[in-house]
C-alpha atoms as a PDB file:
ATOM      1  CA  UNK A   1    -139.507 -45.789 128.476  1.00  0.00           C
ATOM      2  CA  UNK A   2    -136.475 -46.845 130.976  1.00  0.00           C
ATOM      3  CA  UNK A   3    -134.067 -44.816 128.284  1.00  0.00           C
ATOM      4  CA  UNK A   4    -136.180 -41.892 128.449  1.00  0.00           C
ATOM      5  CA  UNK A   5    -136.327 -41.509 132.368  1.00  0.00           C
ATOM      6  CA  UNK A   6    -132.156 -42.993 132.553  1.00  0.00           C
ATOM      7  CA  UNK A   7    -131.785 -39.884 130.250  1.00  0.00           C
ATOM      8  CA  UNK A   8    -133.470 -37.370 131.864  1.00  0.00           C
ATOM      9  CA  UNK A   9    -131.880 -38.450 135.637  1.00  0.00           C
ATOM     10  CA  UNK A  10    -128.296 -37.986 133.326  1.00  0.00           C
ATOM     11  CA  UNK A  11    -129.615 -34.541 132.317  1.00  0.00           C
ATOM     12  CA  UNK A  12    -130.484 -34.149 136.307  1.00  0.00           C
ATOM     13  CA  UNK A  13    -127.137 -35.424 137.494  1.00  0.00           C
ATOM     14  CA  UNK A  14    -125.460 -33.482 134.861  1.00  0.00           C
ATOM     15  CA  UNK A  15    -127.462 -29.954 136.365  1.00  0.00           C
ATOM     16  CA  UNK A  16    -126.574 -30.988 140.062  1.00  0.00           C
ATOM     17  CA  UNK A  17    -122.943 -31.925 139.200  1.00  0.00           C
ATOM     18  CA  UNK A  18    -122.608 -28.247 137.519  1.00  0.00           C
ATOM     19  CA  UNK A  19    -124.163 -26.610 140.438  1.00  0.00           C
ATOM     20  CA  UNK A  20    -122.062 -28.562 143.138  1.00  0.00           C
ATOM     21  CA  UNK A  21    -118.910 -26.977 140.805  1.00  0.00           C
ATOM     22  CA  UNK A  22    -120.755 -23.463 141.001  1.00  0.00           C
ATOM     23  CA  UNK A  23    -120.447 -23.625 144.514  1.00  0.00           C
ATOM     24  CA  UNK A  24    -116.889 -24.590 144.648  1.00  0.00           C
ATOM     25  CA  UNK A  25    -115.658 -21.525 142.583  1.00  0.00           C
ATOM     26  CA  UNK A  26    -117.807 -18.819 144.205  1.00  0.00           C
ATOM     27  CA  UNK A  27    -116.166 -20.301 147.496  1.00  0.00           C
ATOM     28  CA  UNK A  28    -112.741 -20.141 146.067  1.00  0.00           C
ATOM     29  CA  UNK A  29    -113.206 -16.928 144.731  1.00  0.00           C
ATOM     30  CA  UNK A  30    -114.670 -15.203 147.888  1.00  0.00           C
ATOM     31  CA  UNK A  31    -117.597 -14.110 145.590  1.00  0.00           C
ATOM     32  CA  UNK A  32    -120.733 -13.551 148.193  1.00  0.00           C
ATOM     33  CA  UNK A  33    -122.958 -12.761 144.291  1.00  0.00           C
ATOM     34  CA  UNK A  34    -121.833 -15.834 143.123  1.00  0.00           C
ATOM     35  CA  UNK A  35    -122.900 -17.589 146.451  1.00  0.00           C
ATOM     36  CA  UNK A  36    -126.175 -16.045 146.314  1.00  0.00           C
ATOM     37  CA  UNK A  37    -126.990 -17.731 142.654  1.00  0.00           C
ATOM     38  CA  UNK A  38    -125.987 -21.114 143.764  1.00  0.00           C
ATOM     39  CA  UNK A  39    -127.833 -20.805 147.633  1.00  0.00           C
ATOM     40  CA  UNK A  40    -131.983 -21.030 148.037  1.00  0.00           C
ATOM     41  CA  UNK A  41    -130.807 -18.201 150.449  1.00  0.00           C
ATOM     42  CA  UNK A  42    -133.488 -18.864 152.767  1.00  0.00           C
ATOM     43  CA  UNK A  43    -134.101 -19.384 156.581  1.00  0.00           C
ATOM     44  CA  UNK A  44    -133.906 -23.236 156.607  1.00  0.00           C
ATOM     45  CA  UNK A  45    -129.735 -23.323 154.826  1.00  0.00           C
ATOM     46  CA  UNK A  46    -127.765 -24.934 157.002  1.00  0.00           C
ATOM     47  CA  UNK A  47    -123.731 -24.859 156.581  1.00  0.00           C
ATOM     48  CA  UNK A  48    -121.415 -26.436 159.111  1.00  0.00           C
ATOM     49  CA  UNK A  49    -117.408 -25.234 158.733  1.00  0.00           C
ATOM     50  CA  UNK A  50    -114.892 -24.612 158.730  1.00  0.00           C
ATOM     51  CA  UNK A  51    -113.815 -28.230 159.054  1.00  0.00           C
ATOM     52  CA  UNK A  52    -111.140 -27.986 161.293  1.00  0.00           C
ATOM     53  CA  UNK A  53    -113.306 -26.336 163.456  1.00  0.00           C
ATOM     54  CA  UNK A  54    -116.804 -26.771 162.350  1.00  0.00           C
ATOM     55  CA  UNK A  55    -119.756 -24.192 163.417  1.00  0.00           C
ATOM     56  CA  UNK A  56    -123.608 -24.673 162.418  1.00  0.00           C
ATOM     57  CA  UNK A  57    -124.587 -21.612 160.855  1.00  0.00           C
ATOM     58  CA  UNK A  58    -128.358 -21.445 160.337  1.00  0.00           C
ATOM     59  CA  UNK A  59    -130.175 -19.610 157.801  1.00  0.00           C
ATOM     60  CA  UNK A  60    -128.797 -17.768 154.792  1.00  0.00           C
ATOM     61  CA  UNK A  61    -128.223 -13.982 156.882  1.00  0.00           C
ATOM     62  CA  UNK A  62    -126.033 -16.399 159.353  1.00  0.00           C
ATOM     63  CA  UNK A  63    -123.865 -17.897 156.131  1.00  0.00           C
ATOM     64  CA  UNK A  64    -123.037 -14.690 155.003  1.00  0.00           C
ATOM     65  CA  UNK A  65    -121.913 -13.652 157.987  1.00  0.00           C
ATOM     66  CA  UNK A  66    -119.770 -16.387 158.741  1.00  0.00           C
ATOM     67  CA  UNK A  67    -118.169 -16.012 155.174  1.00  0.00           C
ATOM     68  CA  UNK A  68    -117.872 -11.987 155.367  1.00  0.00           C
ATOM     69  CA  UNK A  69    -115.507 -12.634 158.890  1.00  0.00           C
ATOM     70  CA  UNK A  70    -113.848 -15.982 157.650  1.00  0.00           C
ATOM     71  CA  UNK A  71    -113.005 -15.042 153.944  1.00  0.00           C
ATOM     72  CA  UNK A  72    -111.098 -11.789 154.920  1.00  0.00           C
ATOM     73  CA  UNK A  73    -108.829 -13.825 157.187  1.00  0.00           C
ATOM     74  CA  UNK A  74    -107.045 -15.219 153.799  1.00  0.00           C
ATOM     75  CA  UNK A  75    -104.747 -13.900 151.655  1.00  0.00           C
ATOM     76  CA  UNK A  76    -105.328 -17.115 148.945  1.00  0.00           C
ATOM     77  CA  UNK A  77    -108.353 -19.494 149.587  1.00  0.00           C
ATOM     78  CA  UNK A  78    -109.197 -22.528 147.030  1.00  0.00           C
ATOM     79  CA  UNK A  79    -111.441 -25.547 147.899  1.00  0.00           C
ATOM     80  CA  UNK A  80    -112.774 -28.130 145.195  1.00  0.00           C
ATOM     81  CA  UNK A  81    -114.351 -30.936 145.494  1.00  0.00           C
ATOM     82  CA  UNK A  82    -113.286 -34.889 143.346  1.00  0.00           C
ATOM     83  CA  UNK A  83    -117.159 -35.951 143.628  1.00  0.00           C
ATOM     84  CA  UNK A  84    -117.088 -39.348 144.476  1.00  0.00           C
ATOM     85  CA  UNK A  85    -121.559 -40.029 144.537  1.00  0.00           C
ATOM     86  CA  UNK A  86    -124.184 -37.597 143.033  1.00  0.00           C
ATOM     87  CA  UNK A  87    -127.407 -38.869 144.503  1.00  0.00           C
ATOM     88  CA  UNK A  88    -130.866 -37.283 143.238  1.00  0.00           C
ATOM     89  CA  UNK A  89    -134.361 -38.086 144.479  1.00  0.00           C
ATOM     90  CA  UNK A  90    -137.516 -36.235 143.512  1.00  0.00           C
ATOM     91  CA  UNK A  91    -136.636 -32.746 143.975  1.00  0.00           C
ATOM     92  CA  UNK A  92    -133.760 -33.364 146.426  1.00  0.00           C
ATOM     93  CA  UNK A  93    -129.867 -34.455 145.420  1.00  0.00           C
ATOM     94  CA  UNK A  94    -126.892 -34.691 147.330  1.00  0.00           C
ATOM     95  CA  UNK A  95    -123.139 -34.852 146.183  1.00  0.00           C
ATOM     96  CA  UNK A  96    -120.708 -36.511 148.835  1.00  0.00           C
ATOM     97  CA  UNK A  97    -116.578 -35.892 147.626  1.00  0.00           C
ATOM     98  CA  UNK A  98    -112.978 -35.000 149.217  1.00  0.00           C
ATOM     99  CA  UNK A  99    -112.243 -31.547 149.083  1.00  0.00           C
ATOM    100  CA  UNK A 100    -109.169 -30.469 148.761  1.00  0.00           C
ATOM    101  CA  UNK A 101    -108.232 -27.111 150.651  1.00  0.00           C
ATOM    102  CA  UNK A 102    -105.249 -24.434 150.149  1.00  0.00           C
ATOM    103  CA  UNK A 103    -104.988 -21.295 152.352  1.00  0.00           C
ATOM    104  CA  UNK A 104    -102.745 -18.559 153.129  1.00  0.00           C
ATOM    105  CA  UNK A 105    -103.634 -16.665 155.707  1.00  0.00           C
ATOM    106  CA  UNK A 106    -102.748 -12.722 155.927  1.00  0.00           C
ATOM    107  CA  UNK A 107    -100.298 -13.730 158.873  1.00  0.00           C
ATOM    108  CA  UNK A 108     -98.478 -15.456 156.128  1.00  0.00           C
ATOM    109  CA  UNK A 109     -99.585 -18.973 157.418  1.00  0.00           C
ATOM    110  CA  UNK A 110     -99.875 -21.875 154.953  1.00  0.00           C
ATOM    111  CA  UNK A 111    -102.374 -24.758 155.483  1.00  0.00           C
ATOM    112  CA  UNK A 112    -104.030 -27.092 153.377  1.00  0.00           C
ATOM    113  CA  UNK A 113    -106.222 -30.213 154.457  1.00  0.00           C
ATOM    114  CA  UNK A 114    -108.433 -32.872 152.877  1.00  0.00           C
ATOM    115  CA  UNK A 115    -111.885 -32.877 154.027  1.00  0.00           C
ATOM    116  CA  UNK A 116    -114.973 -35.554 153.181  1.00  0.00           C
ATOM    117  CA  UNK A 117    -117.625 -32.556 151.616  1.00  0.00           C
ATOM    118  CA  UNK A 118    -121.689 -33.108 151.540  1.00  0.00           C
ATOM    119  CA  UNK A 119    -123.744 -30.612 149.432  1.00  0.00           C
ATOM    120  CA  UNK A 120    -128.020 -31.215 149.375  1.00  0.00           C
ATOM    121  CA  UNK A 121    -129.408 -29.141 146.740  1.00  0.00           C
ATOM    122  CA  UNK A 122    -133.314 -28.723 146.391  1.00  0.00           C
ATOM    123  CA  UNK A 123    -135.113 -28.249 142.980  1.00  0.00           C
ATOM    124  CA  UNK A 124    -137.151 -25.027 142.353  1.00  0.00           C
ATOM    125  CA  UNK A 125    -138.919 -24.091 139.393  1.00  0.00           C
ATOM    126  CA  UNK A 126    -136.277 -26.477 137.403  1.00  0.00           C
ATOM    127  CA  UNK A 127    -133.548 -24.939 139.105  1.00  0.00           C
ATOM    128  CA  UNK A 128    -130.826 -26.662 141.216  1.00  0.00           C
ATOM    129  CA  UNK A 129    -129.787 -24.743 144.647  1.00  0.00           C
ATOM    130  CA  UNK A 130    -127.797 -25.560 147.425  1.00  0.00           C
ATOM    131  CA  UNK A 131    -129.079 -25.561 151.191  1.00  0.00           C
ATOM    132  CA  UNK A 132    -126.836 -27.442 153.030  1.00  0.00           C
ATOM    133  CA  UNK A 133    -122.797 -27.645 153.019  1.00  0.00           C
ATOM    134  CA  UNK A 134    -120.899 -29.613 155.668  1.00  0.00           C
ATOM    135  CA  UNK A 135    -117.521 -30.277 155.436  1.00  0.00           C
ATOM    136  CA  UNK A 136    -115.224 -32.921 157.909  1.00  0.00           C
ATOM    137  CA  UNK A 137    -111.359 -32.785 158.207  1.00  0.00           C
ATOM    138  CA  UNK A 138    -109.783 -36.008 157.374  1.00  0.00           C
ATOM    139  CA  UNK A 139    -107.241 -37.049 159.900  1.00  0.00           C
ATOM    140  CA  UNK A 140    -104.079 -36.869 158.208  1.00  0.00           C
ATOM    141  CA  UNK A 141    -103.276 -40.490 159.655  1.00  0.00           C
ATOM    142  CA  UNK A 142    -106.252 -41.974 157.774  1.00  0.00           C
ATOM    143  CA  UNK A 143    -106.361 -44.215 154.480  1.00  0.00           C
ATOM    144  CA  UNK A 144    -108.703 -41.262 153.194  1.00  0.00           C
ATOM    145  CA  UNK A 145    -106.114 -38.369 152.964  1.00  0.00           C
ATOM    146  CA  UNK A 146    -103.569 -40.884 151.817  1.00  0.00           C
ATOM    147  CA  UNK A 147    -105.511 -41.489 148.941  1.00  0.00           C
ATOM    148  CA  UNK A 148    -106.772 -37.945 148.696  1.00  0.00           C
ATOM    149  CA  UNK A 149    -103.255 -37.062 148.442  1.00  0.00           C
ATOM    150  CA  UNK A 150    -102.572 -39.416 145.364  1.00  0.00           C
END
């Protein structure tokens, strides 16, 4: 019995950890389509960035907005995430990971940083979507980004 339900929480973990990566790439690519399959898109999403700079953005109309001012503002954009916990409980899971973040901005300015990235995801009709995002800027003087950096 304990193999069956250690197998199906793999199978779980496995779905969240794909999902989490989902998110990643339609960020990266500036894709609002690809945002919209990974997002419940509802009323009750919640995403706090950027991290240098973070905002609370409530409510999937509010995301989008955010991303169709912020995105533009890039010539090259990439975050992804080294997961470092994927946590599930009943129909709720959460990933926690360092980010790692390139931009180019159309000014021509470079930046990159290392942030500390959460994700919760709910579980719908045996489906795995994202309604929260909050990412934190690790101080460049911390242990963190040292390692991040390895």
């Amino acid at each position: 019995m304990a193999k069956r339900s250690s197998s199906k929480l793999s199978s779980e973990t496995s779905k969240v950890t794909a999902v989490n990566l989902a998110y990643y790439k339609a960020l990266s690519a500036r894709d609002l389509r690809a945002m919209e399959a990974v997002w419940t898109c509802a009323a009750d999403n919640i995403l706090i960035a950027p991290p240098a700079n973070p905002h609370s953005h409530v409510g999937w109309a509010a995301i989008k907005r955010n991303w169709e001012t912020y995105w533009p503002t890039f010539d090259q954009f990439s975050v992804s995430m080294r997961v470092t916990k994927v946590n599930i409980s009943g129909p709720v899971a959460w990933v926690h990971g360092v980010e790692t973040s390139h931009r180019r901005k159309t000014t021509g300015d470079v930046s990159s940083s290392h942030n500390y990235g959460t994700n919760i995801f709910v579980n719908r009709d045996g489906r795995w979507r994202m309604t929260f995002h909050q990412s934190a800027m690790i101080s460049k003087n911390s242990k963190a980004w040292q390692s991040a950096s390895k």
